[in-house]
C-alpha atoms as a PDB file:
ATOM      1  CA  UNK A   1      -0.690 -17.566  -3.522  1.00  0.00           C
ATOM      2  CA  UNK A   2      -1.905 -17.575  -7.243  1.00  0.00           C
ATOM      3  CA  UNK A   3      -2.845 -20.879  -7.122  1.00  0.00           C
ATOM      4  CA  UNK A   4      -5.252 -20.034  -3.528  1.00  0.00           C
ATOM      5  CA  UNK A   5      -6.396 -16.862  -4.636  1.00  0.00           C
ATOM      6  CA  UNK A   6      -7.768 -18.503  -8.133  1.00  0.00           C
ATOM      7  CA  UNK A   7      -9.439 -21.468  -5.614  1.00  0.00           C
ATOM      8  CA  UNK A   8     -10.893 -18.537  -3.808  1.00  0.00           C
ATOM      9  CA  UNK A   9     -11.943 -16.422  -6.405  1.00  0.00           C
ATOM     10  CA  UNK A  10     -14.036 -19.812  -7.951  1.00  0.00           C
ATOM     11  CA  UNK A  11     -15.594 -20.390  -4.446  1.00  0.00           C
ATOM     12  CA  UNK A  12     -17.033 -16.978  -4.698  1.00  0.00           C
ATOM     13  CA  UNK A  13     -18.217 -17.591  -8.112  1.00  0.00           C
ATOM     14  CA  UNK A  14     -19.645 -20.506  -7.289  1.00  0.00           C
ATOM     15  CA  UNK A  15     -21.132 -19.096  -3.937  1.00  0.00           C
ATOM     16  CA  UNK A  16     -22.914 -16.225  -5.969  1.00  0.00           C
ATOM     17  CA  UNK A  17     -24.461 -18.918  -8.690  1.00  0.00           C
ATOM     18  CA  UNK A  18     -25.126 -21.419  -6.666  1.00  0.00           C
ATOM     19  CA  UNK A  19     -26.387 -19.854  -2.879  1.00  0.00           C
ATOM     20  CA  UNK A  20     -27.293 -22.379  -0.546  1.00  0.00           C
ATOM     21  CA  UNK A  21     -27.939 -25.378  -3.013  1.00  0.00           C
ATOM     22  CA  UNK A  22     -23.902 -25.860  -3.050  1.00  0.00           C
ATOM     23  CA  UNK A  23     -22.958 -29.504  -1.975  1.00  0.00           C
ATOM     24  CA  UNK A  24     -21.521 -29.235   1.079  1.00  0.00           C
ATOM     25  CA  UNK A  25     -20.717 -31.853   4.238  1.00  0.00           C
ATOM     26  CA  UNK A  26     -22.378 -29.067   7.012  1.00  0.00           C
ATOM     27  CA  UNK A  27     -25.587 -27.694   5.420  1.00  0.00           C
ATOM     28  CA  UNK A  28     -25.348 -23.497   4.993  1.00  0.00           C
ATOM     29  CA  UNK A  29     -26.864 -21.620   6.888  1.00  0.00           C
ATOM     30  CA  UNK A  30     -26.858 -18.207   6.224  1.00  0.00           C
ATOM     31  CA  UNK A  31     -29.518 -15.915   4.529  1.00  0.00           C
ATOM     32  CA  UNK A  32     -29.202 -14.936   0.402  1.00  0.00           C
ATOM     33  CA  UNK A  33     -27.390 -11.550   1.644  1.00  0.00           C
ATOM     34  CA  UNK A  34     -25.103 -13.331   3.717  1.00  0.00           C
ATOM     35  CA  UNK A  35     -24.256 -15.792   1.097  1.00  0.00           C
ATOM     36  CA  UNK A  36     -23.919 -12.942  -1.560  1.00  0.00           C
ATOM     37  CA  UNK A  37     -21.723 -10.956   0.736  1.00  0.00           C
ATOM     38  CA  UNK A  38     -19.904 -13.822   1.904  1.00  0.00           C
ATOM     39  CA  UNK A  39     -18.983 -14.341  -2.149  1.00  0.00           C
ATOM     40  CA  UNK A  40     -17.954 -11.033  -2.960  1.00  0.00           C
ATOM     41  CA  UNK A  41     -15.682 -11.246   0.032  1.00  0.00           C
ATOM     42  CA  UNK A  42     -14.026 -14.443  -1.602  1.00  0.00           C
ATOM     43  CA  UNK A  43     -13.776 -12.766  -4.959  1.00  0.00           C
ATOM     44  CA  UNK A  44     -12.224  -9.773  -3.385  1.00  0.00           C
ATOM     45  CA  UNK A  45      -9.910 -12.286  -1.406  1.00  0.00           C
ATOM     46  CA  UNK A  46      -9.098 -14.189  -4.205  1.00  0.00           C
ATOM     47  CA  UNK A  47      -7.981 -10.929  -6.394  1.00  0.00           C
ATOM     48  CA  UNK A  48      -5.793  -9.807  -3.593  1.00  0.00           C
ATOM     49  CA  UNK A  49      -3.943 -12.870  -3.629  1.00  0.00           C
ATOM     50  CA  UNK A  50      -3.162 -12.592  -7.201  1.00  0.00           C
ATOM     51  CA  UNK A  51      -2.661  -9.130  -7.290  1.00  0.00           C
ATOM     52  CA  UNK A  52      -0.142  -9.256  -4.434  1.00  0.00           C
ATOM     53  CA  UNK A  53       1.372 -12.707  -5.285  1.00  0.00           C
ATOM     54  CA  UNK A  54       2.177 -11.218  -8.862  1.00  0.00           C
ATOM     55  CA  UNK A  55       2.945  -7.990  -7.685  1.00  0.00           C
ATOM     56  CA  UNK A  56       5.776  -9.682  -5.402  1.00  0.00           C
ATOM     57  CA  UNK A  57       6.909 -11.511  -8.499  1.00  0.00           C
ATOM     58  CA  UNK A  58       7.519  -9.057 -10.616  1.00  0.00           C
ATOM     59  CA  UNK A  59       8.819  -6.704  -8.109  1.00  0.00           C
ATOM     60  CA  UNK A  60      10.865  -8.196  -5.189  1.00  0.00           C
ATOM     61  CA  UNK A  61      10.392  -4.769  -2.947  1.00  0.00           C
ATOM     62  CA  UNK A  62       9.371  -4.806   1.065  1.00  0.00           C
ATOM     63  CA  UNK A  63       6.078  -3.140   0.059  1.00  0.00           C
ATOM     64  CA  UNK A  64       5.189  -5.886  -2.073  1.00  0.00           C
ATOM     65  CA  UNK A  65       6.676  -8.369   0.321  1.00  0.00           C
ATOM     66  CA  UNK A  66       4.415  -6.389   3.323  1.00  0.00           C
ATOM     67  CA  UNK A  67       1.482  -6.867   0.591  1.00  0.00           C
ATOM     68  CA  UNK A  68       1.575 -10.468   0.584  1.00  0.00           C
ATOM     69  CA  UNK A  69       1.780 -10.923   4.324  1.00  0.00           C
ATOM     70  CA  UNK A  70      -1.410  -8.524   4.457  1.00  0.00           C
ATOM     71  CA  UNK A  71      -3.381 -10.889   2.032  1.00  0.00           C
ATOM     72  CA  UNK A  72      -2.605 -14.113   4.319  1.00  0.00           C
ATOM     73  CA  UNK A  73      -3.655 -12.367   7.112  1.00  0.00           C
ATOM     74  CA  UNK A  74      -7.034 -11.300   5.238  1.00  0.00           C
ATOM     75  CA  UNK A  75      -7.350 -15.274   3.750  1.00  0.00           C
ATOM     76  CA  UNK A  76      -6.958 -16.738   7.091  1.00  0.00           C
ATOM     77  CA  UNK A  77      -9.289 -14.340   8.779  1.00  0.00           C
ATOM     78  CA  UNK A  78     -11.782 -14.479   5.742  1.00  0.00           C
ATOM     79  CA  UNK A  79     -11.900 -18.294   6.324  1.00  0.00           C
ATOM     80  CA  UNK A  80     -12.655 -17.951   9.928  1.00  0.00           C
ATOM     81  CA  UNK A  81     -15.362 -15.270   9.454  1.00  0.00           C
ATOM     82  CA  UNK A  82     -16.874 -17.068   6.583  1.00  0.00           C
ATOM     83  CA  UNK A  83     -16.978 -20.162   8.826  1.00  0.00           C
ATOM     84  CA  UNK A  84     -18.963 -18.426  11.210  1.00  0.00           C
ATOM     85  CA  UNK A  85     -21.333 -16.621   8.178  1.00  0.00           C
ATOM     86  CA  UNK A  86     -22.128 -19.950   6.568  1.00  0.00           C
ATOM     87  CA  UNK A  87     -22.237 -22.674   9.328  1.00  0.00           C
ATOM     88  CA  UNK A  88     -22.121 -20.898  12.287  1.00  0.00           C
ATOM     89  CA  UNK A  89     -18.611 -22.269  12.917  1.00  0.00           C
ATOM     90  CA  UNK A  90     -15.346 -22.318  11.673  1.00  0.00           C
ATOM     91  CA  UNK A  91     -14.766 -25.920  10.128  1.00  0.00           C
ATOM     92  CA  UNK A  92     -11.889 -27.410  11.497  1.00  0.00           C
ATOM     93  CA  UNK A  93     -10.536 -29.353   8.241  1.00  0.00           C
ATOM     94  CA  UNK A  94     -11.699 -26.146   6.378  1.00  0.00           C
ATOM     95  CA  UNK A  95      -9.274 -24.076   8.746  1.00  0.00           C
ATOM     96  CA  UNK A  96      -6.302 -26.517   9.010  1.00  0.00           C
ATOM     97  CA  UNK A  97      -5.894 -26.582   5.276  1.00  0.00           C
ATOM     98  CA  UNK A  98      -5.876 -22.889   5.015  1.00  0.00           C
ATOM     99  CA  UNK A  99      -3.084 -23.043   7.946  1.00  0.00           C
ATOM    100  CA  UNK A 100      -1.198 -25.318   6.419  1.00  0.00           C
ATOM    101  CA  UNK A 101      -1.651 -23.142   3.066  1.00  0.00           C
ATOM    102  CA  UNK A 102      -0.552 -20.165   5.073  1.00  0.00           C
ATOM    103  CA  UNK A 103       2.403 -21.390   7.043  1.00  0.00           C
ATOM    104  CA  UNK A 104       3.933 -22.825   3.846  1.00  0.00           C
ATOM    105  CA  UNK A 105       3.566 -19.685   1.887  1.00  0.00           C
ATOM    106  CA  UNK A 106       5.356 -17.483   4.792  1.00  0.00           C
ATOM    107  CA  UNK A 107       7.728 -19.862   5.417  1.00  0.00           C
ATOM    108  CA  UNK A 108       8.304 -19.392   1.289  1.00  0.00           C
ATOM    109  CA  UNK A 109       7.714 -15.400   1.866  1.00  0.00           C
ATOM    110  CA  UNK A 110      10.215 -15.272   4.754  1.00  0.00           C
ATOM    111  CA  UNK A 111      13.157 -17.087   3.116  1.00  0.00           C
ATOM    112  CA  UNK A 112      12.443 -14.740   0.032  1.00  0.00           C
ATOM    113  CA  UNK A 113      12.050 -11.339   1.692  1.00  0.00           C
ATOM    114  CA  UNK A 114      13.808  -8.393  -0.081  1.00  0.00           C
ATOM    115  CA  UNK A 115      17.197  -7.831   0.934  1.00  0.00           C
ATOM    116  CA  UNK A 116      17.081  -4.097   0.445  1.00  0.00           C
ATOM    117  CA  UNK A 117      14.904  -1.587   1.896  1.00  0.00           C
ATOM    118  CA  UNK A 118      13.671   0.234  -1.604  1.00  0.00           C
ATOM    119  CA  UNK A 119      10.018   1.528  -1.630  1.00  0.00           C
END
């Protein structure tokens, strides 16, 4: 989750610095204040992985175990919305990656939920 929420929180960067002239495959299509919102929404995505990702790590409690599950919610639904912002469509390849991503991680999640019910 680290690793993802870094990756995200570099997209955003690079969204806010570079707009529309970014290299992609499908050409952008959304306006500057869709692109700028669109890259605070990855930085804000991006710290919520870390910050619940670490938070689980340093305390294995079902509230920071709920936490995590709440950010892979938000990162899958951020990649379809963003999809939609930017192209006008969710990628597919974009999408299956961050599937894969998120299946892995809750597989990882499930098999290390808390065993106790403090906090």
């Amino acid at each position: 989750m680290i690793f993802i929420g870094l990756f995200r929180s570099i997209g955003g960067i690079s969204l806010l610095l570079g707009g529309d002239q970014l290299d992609t495959k499908v050409p952008i299509l959304a306006s500057a204040g869709q692109l700028n919102g669109v890259g605070i929404g990855l930085l804000i995505v991006g710290i919520l992985l870390i910050v619940s990702a670490a938070y689980f790590w340093r305390r294995l409690t079902r509230r920071s175990w709920l936490l995590c599950w709440i950010a892979l919610i938000i990162f899958l639904l951020d990649g379809l919305v963003n999809g939609f912002i930017l192209f006008g469509q969710p990628l597919a390849q974009g999408q299956i990656i961050n599937l894969s991503a998120a299946i892995i991680i809750g597989i990882l999640l499930y098999h290390n939920r808390p065993q106790s019910k403090s906090e």
